[in-house]
C-alpha atoms as a PDB file:
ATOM      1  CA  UNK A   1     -39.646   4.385 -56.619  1.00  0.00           C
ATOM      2  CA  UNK A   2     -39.591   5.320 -52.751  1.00  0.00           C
ATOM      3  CA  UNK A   3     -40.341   9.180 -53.912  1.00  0.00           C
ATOM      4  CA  UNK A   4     -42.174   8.558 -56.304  1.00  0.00           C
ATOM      5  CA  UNK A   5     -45.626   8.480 -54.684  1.00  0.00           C
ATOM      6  CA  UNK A   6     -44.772  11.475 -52.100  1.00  0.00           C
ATOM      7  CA  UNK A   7     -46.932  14.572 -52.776  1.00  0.00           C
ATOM      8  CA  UNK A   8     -45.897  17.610 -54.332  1.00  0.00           C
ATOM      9  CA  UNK A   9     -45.464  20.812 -52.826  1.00  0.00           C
ATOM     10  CA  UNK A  10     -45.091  24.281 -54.305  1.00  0.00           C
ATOM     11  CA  UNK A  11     -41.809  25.963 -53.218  1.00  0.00           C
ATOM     12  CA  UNK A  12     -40.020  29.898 -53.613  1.00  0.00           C
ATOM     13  CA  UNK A  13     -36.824  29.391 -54.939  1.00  0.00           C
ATOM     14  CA  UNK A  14     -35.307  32.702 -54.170  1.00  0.00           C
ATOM     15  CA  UNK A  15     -32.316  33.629 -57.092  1.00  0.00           C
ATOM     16  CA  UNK A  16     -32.245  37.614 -55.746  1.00  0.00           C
ATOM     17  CA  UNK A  17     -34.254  39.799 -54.465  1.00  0.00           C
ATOM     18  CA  UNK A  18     -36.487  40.107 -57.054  1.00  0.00           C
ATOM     19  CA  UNK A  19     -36.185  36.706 -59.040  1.00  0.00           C
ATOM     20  CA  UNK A  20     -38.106  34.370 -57.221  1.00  0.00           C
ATOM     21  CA  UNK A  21     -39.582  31.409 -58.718  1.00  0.00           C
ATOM     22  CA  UNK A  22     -42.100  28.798 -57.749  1.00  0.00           C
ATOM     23  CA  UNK A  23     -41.420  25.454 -58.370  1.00  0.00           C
ATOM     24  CA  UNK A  24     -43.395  22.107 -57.966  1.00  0.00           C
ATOM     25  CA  UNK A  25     -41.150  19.725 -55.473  1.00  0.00           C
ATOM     26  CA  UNK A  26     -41.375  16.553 -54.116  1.00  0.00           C
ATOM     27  CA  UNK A  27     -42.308  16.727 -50.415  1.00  0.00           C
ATOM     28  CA  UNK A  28     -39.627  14.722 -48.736  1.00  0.00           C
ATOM     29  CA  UNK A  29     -40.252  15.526 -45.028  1.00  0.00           C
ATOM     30  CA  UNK A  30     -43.822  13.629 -45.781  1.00  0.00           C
ATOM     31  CA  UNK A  31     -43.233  10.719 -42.577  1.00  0.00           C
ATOM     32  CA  UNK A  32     -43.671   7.649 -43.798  1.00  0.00           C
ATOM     33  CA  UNK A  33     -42.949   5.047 -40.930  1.00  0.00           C
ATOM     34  CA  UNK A  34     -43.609   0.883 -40.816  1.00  0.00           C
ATOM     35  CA  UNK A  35     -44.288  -0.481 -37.914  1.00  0.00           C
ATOM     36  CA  UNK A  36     -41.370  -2.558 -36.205  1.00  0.00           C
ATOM     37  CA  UNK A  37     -43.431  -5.486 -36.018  1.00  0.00           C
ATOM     38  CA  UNK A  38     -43.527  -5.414 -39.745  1.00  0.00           C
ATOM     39  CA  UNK A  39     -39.836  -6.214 -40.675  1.00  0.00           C
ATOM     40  CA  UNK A  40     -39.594  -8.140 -37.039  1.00  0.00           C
ATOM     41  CA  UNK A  41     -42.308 -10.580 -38.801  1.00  0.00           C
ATOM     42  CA  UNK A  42     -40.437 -11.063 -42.393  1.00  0.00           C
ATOM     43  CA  UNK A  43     -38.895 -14.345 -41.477  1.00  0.00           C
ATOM     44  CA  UNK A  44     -37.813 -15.484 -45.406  1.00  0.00           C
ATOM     45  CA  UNK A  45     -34.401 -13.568 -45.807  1.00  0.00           C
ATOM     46  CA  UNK A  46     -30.652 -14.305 -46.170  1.00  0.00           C
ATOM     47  CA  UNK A  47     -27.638 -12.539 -44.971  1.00  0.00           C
ATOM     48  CA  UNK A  48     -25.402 -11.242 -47.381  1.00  0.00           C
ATOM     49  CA  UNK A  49     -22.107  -9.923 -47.339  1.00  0.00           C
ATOM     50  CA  UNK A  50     -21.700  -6.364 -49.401  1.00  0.00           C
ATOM     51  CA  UNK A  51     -18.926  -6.521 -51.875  1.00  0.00           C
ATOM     52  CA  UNK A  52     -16.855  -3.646 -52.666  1.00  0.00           C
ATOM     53  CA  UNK A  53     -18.662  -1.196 -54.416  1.00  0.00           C
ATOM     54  CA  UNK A  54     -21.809  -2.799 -53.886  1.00  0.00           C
ATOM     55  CA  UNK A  55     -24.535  -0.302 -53.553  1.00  0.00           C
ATOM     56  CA  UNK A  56     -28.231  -0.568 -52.647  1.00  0.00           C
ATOM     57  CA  UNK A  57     -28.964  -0.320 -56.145  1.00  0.00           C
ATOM     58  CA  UNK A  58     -26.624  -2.981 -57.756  1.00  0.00           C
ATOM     59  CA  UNK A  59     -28.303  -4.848 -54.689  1.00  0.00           C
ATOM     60  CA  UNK A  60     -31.716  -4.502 -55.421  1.00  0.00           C
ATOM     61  CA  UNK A  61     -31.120  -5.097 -59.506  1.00  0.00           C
ATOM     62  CA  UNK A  62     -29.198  -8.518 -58.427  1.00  0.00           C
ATOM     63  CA  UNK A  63     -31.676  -9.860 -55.776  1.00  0.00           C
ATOM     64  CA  UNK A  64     -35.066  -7.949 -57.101  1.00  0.00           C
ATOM     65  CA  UNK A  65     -34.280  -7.268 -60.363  1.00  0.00           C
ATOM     66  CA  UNK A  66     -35.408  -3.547 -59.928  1.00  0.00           C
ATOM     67  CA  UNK A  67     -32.487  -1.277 -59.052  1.00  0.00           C
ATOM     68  CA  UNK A  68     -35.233   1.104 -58.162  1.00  0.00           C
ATOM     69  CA  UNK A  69     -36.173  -1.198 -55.105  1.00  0.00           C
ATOM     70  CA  UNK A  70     -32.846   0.015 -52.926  1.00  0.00           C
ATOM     71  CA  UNK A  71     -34.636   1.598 -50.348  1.00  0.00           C
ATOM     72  CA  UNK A  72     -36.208  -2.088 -49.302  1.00  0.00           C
ATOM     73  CA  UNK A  73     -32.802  -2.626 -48.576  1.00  0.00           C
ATOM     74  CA  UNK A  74     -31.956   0.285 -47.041  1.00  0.00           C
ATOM     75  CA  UNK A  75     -35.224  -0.115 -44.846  1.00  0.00           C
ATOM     76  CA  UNK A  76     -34.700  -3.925 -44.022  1.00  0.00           C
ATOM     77  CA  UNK A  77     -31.185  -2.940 -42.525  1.00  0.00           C
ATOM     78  CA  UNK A  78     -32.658   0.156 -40.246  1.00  0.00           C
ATOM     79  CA  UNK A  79     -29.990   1.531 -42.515  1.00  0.00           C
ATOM     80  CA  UNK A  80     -30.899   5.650 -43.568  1.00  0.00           C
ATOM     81  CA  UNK A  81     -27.674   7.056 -44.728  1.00  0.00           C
ATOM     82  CA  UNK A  82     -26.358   5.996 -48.011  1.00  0.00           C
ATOM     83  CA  UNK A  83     -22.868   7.009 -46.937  1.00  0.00           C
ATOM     84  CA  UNK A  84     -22.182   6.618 -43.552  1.00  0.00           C
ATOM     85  CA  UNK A  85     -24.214   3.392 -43.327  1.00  0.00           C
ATOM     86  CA  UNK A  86     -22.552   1.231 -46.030  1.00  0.00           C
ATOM     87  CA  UNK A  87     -18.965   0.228 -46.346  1.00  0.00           C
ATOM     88  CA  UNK A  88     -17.020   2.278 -48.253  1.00  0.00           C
ATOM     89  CA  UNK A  89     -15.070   0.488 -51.110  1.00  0.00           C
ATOM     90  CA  UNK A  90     -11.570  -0.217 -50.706  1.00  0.00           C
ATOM     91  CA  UNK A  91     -10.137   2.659 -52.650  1.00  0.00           C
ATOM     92  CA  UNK A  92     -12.627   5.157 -50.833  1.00  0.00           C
ATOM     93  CA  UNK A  93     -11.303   3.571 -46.734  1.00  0.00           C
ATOM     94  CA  UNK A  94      -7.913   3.972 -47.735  1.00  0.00           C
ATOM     95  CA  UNK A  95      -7.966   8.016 -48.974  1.00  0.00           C
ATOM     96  CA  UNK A  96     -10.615   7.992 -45.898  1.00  0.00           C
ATOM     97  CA  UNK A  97      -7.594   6.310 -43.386  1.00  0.00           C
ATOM     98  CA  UNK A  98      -4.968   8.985 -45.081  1.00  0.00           C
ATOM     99  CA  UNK A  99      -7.365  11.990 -44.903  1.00  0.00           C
ATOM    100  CA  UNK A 100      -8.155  11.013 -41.318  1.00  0.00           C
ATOM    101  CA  UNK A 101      -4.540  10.043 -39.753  1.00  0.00           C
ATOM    102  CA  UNK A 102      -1.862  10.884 -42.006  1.00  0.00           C
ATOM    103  CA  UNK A 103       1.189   9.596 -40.528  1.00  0.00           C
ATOM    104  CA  UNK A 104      -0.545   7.957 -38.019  1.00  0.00           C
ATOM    105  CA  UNK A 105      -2.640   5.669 -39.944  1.00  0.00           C
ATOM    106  CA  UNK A 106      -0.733   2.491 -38.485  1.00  0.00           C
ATOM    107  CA  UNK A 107       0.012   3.762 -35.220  1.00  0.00           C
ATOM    108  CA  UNK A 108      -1.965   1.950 -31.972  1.00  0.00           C
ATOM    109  CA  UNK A 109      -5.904   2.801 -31.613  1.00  0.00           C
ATOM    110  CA  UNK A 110      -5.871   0.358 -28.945  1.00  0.00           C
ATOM    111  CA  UNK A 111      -4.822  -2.447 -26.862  1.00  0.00           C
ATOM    112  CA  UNK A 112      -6.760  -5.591 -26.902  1.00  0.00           C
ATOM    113  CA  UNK A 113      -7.356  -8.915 -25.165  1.00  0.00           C
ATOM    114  CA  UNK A 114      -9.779 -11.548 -25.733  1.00  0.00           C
ATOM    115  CA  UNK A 115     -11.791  -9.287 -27.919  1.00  0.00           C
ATOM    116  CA  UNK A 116     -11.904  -7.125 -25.279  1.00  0.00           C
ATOM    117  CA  UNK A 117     -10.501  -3.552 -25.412  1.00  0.00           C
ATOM    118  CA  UNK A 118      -7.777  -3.514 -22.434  1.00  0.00           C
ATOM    119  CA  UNK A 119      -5.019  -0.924 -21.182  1.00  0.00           C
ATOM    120  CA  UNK A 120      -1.601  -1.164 -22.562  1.00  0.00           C
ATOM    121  CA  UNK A 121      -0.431  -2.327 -19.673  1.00  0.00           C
ATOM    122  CA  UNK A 122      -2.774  -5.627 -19.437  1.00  0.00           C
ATOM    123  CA  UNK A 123      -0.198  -8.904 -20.015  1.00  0.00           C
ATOM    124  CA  UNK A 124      -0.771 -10.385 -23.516  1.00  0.00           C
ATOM    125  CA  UNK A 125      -2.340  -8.013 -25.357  1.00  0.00           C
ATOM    126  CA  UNK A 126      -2.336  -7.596 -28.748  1.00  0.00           C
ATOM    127  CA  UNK A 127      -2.690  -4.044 -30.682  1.00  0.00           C
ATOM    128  CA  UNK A 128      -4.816  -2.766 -32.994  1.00  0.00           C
ATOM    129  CA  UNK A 129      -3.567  -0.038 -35.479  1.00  0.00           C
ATOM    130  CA  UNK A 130      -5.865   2.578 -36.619  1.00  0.00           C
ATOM    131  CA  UNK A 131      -5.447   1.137 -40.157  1.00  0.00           C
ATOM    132  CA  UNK A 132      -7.253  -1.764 -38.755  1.00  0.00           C
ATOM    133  CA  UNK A 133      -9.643  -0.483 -36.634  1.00  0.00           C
ATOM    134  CA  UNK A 134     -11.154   1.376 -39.571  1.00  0.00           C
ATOM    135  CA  UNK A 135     -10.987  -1.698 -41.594  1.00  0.00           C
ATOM    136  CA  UNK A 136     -13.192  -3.350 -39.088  1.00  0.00           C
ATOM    137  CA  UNK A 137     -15.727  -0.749 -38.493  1.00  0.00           C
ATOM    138  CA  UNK A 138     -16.202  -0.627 -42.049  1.00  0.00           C
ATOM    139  CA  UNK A 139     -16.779  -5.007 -42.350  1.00  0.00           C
ATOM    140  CA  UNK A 140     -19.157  -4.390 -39.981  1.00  0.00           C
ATOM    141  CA  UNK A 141     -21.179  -2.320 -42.063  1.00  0.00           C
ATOM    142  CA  UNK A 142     -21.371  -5.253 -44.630  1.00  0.00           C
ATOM    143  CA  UNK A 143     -23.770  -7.616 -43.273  1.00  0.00           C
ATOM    144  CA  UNK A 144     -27.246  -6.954 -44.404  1.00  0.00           C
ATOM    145  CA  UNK A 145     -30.380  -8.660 -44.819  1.00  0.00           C
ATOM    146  CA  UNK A 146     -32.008  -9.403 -48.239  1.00  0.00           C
ATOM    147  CA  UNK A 147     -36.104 -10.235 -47.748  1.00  0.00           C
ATOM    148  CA  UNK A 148     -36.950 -12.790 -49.982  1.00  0.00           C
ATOM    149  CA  UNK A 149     -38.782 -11.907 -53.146  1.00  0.00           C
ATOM    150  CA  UNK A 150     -42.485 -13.014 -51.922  1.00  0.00           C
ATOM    151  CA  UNK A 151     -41.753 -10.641 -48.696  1.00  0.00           C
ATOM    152  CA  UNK A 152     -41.029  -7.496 -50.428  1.00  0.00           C
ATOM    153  CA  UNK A 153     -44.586  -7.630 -52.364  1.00  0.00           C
ATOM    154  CA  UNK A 154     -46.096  -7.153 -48.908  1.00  0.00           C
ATOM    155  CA  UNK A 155     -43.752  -4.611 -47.751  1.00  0.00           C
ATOM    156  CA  UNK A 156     -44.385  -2.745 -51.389  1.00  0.00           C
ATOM    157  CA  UNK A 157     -48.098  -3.082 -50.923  1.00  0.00           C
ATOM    158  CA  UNK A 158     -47.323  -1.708 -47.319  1.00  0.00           C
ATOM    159  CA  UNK A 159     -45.423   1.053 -48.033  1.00  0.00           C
ATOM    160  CA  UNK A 160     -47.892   2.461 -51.011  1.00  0.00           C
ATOM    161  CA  UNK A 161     -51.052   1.885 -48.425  1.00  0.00           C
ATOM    162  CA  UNK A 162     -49.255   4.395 -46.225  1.00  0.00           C
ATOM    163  CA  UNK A 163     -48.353   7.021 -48.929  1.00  0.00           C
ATOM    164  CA  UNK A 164     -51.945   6.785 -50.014  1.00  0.00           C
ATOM    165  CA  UNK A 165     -53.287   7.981 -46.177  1.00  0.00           C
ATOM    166  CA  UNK A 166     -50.112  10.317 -45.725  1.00  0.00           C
ATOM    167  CA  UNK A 167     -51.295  12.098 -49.236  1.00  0.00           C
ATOM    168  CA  UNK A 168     -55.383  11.866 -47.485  1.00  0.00           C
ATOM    169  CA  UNK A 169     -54.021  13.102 -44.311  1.00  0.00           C
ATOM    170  CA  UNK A 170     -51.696  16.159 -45.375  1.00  0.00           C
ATOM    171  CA  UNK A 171     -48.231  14.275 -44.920  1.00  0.00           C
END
């Protein structure tokens, strides 16, 4: 649904030299932008922590019932890239941890004390493992916010005002 009312543009698709073929795209670099204020004033939501393999579709069908509506999700959370932006599933951080470190997946990232990041040498500090580390950067990618049903009508009604003036205006 979010490309779905983006203009079209014709574009060369170049094969070879002398196949080149027009083709009717969707315009993607059309800038569509909400206003901060917007999603700072949406005060009916819940925090919800992402499963494994949770995606902002499987989202959207479960709390919208419209798989279609992921990018309110995506654009609740300030969050723009599918993959670096959500947690990876369990299978997917492990091959990441071996790809990454190889034999030094469980060696010390760093030294830590009080929650605090601290030098090896600082008295009772604990360790962190690279293992871990990545196991907590991705948990923090978990916690999102899901607008309540009777906000995202707004936010819909919103987003198609501004694709109707971006279409007026040229993009």
């Amino acid at each position: 649904m979010y490309f779905k009312n983006f203009p079209r543009i014709f574009y060369d698709f170049k094969y070879s030299e002398r196949d080149i073929r027009v083709q009717s795209v969707i315009d993607i670099t059309t800038n569509v932008r909400f206003r901060k204020e917007f999603f700072d004033n949406i005060v009916a939501f819940q925090e919800y922590d992402i499963r494994d393999g949770e995606t902002p579709e499987i989202l959207a069908e479960k709390f919208y019932g419209d798989p279609n509506l992921h990018w309110v999700i995506m654009l609740a959370n300030e969050k723009y890239d599918y993959i670096e932006d959500f947690p990876m599933n369990t299978f997917e951080l492990e091959k990441y941890i071996d790809q990454k470190y190889g034999d030094e997946k469980y060696d010390i990232k760093y030294y830590t004390l009080d929650g605090f990041i601290v030098s090896a040498s600082t008295a009772g500090a604990g360790t962190i493992s690279n293992y871990d580390w990545e196991f907590y950067q991705n948990d923090l990618k978990r916690k999102v916010k899901i607008f309540s049903e009777d906000s995202v009508k707004p936010l819909i009604d919103q987003y198609n005002s501004l694709m109707r003036r971006a279409r007026n205006t040229g993009g």
